[in-house]
Protein backbone atom coordinates (compact mmCIF):
# COMPACT_ATOMS: atom_id res chain seq x y z
CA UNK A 1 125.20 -135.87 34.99
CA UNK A 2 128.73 -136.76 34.99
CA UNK A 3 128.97 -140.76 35.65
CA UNK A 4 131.94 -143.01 37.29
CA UNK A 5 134.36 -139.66 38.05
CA UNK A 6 136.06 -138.90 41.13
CA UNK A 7 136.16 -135.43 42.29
CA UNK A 8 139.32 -133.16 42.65
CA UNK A 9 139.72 -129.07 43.21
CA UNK A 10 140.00 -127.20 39.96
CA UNK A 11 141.35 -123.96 41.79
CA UNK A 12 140.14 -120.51 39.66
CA UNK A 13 138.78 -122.43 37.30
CA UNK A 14 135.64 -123.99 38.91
CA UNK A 15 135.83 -128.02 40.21
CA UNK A 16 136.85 -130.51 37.63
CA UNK A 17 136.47 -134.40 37.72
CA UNK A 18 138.86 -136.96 37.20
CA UNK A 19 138.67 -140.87 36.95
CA UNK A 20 138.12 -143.02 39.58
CA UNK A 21 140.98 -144.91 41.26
CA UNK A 22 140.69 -148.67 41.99
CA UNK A 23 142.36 -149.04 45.69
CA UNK A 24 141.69 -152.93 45.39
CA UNK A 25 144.97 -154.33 44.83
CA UNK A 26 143.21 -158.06 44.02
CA UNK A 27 141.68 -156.63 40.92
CA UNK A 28 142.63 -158.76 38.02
CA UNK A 29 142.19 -156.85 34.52
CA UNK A 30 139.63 -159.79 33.48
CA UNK A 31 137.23 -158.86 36.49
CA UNK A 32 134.15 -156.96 35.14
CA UNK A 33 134.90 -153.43 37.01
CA UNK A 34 138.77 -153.14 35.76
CA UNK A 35 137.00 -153.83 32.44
CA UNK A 36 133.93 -151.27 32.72
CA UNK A 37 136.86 -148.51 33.93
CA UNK A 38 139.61 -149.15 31.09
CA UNK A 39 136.69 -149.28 28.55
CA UNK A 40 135.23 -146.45 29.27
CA UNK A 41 137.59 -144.29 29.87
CA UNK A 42 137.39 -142.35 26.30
CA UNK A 43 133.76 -142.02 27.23
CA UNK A 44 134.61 -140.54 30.52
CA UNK A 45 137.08 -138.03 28.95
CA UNK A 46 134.42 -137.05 26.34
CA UNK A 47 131.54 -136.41 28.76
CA UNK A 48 133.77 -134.94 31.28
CA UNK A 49 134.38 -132.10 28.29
CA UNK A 50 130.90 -131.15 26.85
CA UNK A 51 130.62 -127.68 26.76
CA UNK A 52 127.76 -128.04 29.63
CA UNK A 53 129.87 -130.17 32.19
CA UNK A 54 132.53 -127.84 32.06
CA UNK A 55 130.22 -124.67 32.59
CA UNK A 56 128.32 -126.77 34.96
CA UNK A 57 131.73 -126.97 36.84
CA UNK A 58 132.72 -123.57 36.64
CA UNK A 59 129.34 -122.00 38.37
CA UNK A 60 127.88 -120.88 35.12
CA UNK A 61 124.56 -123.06 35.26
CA UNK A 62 121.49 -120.82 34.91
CA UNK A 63 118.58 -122.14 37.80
CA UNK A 64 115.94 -122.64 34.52
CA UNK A 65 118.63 -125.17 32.77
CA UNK A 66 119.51 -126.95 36.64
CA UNK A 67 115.26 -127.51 36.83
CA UNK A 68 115.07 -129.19 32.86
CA UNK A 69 118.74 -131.25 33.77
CA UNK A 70 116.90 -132.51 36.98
CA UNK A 71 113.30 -133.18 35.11
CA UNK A 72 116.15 -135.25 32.67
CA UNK A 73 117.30 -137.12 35.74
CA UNK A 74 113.59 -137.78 36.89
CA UNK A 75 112.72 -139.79 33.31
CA UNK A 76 115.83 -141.37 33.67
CA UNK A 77 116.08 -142.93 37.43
CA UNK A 78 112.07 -143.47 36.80
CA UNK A 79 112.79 -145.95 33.79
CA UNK A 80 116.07 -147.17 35.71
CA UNK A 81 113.94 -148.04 38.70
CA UNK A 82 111.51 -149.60 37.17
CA UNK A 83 113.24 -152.51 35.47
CA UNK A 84 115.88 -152.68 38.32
CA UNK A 85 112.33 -153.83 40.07
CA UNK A 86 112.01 -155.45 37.17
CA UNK A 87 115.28 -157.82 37.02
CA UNK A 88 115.31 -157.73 41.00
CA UNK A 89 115.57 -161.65 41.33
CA UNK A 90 117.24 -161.74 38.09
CA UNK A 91 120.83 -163.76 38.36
CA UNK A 92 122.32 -161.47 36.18
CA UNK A 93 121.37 -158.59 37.90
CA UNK A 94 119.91 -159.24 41.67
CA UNK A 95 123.75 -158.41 43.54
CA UNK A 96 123.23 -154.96 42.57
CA UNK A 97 119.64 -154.35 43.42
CA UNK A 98 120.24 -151.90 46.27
CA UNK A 99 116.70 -150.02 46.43
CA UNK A 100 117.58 -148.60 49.77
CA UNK A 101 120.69 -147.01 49.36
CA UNK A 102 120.74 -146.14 45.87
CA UNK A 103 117.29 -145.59 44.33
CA UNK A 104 117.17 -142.07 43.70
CA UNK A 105 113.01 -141.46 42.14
CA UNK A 106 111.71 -140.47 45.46
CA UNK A 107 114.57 -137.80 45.96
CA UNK A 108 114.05 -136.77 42.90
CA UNK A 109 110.25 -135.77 43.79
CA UNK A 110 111.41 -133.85 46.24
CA UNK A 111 113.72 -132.40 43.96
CA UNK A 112 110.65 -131.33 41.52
CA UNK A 113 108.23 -130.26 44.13
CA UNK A 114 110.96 -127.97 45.05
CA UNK A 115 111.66 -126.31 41.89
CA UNK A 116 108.32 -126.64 40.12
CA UNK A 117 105.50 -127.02 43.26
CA UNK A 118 102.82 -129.36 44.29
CA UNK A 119 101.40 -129.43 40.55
CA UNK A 120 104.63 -130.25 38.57
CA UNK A 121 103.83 -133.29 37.03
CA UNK A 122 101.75 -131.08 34.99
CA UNK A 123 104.39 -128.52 34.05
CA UNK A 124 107.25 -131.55 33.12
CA UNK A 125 107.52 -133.21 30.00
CA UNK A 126 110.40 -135.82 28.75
CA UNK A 127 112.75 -134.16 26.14
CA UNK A 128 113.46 -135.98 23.39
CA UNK A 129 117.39 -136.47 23.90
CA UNK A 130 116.08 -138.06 27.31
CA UNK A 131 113.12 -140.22 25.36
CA UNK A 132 115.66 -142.28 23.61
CA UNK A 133 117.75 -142.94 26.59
CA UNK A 134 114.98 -143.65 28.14
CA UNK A 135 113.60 -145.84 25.52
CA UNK A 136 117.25 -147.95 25.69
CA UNK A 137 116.53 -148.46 29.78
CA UNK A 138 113.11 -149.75 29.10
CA UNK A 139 114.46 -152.31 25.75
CA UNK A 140 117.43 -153.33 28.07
CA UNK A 141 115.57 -153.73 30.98
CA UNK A 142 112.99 -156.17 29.46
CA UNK A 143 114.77 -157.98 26.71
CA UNK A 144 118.80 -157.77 27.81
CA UNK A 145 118.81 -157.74 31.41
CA UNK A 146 122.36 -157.92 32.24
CA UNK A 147 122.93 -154.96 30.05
CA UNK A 148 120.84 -153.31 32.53
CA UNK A 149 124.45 -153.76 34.62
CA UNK A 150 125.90 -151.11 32.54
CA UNK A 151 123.55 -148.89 32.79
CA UNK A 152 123.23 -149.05 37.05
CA UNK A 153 127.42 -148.76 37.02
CA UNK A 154 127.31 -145.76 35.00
CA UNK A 155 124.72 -144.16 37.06
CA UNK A 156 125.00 -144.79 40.44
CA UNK A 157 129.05 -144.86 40.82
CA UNK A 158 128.73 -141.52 39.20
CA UNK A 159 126.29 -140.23 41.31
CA UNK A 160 128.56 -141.66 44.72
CA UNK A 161 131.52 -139.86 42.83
CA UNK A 162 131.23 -137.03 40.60
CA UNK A 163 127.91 -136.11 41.56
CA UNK A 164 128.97 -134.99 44.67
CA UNK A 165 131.26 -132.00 43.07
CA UNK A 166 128.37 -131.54 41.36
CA UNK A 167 125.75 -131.21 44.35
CA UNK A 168 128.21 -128.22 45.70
CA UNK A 169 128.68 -126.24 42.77
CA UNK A 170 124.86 -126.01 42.63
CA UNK A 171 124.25 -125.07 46.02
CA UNK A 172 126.55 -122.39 45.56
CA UNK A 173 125.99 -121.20 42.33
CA UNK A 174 122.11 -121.08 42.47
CA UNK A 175 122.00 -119.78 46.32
CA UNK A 176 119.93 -123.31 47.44
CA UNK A 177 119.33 -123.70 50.93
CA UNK A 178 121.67 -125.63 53.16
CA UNK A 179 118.94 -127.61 54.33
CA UNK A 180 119.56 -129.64 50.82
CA UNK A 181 116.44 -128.51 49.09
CA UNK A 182 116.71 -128.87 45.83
CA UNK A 183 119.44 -131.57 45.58
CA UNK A 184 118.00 -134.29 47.15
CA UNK A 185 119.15 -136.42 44.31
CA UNK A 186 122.75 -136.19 45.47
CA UNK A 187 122.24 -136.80 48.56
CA UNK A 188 122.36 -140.81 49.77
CA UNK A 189 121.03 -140.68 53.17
CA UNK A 190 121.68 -144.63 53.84
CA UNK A 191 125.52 -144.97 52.79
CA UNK A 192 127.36 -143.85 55.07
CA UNK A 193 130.47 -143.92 53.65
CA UNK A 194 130.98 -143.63 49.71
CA UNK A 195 134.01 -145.46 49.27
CA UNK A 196 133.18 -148.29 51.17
CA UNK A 197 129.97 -148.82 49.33
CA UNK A 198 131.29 -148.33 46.08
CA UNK A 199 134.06 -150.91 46.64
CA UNK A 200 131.33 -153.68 47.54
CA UNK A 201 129.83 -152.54 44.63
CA UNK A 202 132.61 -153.29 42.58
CA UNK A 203 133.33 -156.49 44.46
CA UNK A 204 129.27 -157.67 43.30
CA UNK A 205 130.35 -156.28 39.80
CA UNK A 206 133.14 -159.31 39.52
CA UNK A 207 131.39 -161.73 41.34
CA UNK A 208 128.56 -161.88 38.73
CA UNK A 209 128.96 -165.24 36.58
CA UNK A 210 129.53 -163.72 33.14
CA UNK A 211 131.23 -164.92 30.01
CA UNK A 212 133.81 -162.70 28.39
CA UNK A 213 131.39 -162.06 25.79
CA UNK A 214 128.68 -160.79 28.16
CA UNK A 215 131.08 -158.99 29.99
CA UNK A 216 132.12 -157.28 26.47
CA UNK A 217 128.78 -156.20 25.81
CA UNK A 218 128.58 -155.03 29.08
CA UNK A 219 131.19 -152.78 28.40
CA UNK A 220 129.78 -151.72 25.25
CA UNK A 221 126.28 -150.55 27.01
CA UNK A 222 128.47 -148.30 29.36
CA UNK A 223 129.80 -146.51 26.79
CA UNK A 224 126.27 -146.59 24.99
CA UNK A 225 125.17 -145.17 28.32
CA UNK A 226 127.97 -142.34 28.32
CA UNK A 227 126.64 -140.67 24.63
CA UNK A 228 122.92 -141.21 26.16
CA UNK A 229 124.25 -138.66 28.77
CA UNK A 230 126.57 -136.40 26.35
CA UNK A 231 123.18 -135.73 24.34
CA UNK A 232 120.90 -134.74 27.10
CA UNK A 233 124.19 -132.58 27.99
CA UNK A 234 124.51 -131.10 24.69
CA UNK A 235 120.19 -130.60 24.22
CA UNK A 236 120.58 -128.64 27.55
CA UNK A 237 123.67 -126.87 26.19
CA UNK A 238 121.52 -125.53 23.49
CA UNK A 239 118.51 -124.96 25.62
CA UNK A 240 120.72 -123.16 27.86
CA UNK A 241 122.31 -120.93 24.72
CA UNK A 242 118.51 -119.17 24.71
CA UNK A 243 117.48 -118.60 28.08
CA UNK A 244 118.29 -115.00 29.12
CA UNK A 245 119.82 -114.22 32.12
CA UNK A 246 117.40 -114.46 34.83
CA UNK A 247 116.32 -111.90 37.26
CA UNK A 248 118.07 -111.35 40.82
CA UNK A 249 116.70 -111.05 43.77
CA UNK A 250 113.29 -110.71 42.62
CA UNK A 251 113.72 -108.67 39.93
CA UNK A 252 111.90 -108.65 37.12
CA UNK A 253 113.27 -110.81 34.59
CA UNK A 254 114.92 -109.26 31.38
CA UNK A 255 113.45 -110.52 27.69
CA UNK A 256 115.39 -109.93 24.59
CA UNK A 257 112.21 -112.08 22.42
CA UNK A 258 114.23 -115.19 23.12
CA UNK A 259 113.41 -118.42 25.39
CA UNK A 260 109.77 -119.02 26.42
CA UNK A 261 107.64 -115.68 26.03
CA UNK A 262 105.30 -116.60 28.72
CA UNK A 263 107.81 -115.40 31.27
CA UNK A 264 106.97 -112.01 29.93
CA UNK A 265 104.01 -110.20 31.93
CA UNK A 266 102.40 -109.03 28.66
CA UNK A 267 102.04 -112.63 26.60
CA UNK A 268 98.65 -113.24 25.64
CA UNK A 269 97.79 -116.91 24.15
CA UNK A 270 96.65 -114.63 20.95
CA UNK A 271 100.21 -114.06 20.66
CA UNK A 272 100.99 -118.15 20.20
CA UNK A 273 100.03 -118.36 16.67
CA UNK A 274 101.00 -115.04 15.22
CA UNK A 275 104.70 -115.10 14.47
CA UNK A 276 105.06 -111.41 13.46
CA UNK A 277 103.55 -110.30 16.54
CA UNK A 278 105.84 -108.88 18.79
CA UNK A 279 105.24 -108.59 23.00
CA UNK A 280 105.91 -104.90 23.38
CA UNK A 281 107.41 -105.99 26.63
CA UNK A 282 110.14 -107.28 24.55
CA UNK A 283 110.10 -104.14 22.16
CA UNK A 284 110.33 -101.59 24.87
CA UNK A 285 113.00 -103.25 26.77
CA UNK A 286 115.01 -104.24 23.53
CA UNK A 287 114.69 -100.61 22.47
CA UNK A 288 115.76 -99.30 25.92
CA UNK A 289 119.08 -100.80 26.09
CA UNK A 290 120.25 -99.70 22.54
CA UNK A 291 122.91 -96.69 23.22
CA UNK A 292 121.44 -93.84 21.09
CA UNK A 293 117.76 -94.54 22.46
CA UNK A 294 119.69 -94.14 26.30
CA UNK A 295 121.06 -90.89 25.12
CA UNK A 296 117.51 -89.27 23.63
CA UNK A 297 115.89 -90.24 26.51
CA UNK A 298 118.57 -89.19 28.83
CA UNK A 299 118.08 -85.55 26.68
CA UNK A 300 114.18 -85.89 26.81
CA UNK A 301 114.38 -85.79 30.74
CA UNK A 302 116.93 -83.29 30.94
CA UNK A 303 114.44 -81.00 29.50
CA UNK A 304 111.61 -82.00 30.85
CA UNK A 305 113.54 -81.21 34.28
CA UNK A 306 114.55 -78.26 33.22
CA UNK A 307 110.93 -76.97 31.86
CA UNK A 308 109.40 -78.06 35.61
CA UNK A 309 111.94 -75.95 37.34
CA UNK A 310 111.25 -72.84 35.23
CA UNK A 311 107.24 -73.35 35.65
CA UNK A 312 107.84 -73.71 39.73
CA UNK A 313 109.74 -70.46 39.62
C-alpha cells in the first residue's frame, strides 16, 4: 500500500494522500530522514497515482482484489520480519527494531483467517510481482543490511500515515465490521500516538552512524522499494480489470466467462483442460442479458400467460 504519505480529505472525490510534513525544526538536510523524504518524493507522487491507489481511494476496490492486496502484504511483512529478526543486533539496523509496536505478520493472520478461514494457507499463493519484492527483502536482509533501513522507512511510516486513510476507505467500502475484522494490519494496538512515534522514528533514522555514501544508497533502496510497491499495485490493477462485479447481499454472483470459473456453480475440473468448453452457467446468463434475447423472452411469457388464462376459463 501507499508508503510515507500523510492523509488529507479529498471531498467528492474519495480521500487522497499527500506527503508527510517534518514538524522537527532541528532537521538538517544532511540527516538521513530529510534525505529519505526529498529523495523520494517523485516516488511518492508516482505511487500515490497508479490507477489502483487512486480507485483504492475513491471506494472502488472490489472485496476479491482487497483479499489478493492483503495476501501481497502477508509475503511482504513475512520476509520483512524475518530479516528485521535477522539484523536485530545489527549496528546498522538495531534502533529501528521495534517488534512490538510495528511488526505487522501476526495481524496480518488475522487478517487472512478472516477473509479466507482456518485453512488459508492452503488457498494463498505469492504472486509473482510480490516474489521479486520479496526476493529483494530476503538479498537485502542477508547481504546489505542497512539497506534493510529503506525498506522498514518505506513500510512502516506508510503504514502509521497513509495506511490509515486507507484502513477507512475499506471499512466503508467493503461493509467490514467495526470490530476491525479484516484490517488488523492497520491497526497498531501499542502506539498510542502516531506522530509521536513516527518522530522518534525519525530521530533513530539520523542518529544511525552512516557515511554519505551509505546514506545515498539508502535513499536509492527507498525508491527501489516504491516501484516494488507500484508493481504489485499495477498486477492487482490488472487482476482487478477481470473480476466481475461481485454479488450483494448474498446474491448469486454474476459470470460473464471472465475471472476464475470455479466461482461458477456448474465448473467441473473436466472443464480445466478443454478451452472450447463453455460453463453453460456462463452461456445462459451471457445470453440473458443481451437486449433482443430480453425481448423474446419477455414475448414467450406473454403468451404463455395469455394461453393459461384462456385454458382456466
Amino acid at each position: 500500500m501507499p508508503s510515507v504519505m500523510e492523509s488529507s480529505e479529498g471531498g467528492d472525490e474519495g480521500e487522497s494522500l499527500r506527503y508527510e510534513e517534518m514538524e522537527d525544526d532541528n532537521v538538517s538536510p544532511s540527516d538521513l530522514s530529510e534525505l529519505l523524504k526529498e529523495g523520494t518524493k517523485e516516488s511518492h507522487d508516482r505511487a500515490e497515482n497508479t490507477q489502483f491507489v487512486k480507485d483504492f481511494l475513491k471506494g472502488r476496490i472490489k472485496k476479491e482484489l482487497f483479499k489478493l492486496a492483503t495476501t501481497a502484504l502477508y509475503f511482504t511483512y513475512s520476509a520483512l520480519e524475518e530479516e528485521m529478526d535477522r539484523n536485530k543486533d545489527n549496528p546498522v539496523f538495531a534502533p529501528l527494531y521495534f517488534p512490538l509496536e510495528l511488526h505487522r505478520k501476526e495481524a496480518l493472520i488475522k487478517d487472512m483467517k478472516y477473509f479466507y478461514g482456518e485453512d488459508w494457507k492452503e488457498k494463498i499463493r505469492c504472486s509473482e510481482a510480490t516474489q521479486q519484492y520479496v526476493d529483494r527483502i530476503h538479498h537485502v536482509g542477508q547481504h546489505e543490511p542497512e539497506l534493510l533501513v529503506a525498506h522498514a522507512y518505506t513500510r512502516y511510516m506508510g503504514d502509521l500515515s497513509g495506511g490509515q486513510v486507507l484502513k477507512k476507505v475499506a471499512q466503508r467500502a467493503l461493509k467490514l465490521p467495526s470490530t476491525e475484522e479484516g484490517i488488523q494490519f492497520y491497526t497498531f494496538e501499542n502506539i498510542s500516538n502516531a506522530q509521536k512515534f513516527k518522530q522518534l522514528y525519525r530521530a533513530r533514522l539520523n542518529a544511525l552512524d552512516l557515511g554519505k555514501d551509505c546514506k545515498e544508497r539508502i535513499v536509492e533502496e527507498a525508491n527501489r522499494a516504491f516501484r516494488f510497491n507500484m508493481e504489485v499495485f499495477d498486477e492487482l490493477d490488472k487482476i482487478g480489470r477481470s473480476l466481475t462485479e461481485e454479488a450483494q447481499d448474498g446474491g448469486v454472483p454474476v459470470h460473464d466467462g471472465k475471472g476464475d470459473l470455479r466461482k461458477c456453480p456448474y465448473y467441473a475440473d473436466k472443464l480445466a483442460g478443454t478451452a472450447a468448453a463453455g460453463c453453460p452457467y456462463h452461456t445462459a446468463v451471457a445470453l440473458a442479458q443481451q437486449p433482443i434475447v430480453q425481448l423474446i423472452l419477455a414475448v414467450c411469457v406473454a403468451v404463455a400467460a395469455g394461453a393459461a388464462a384462456w385454458y382456466v376459463m
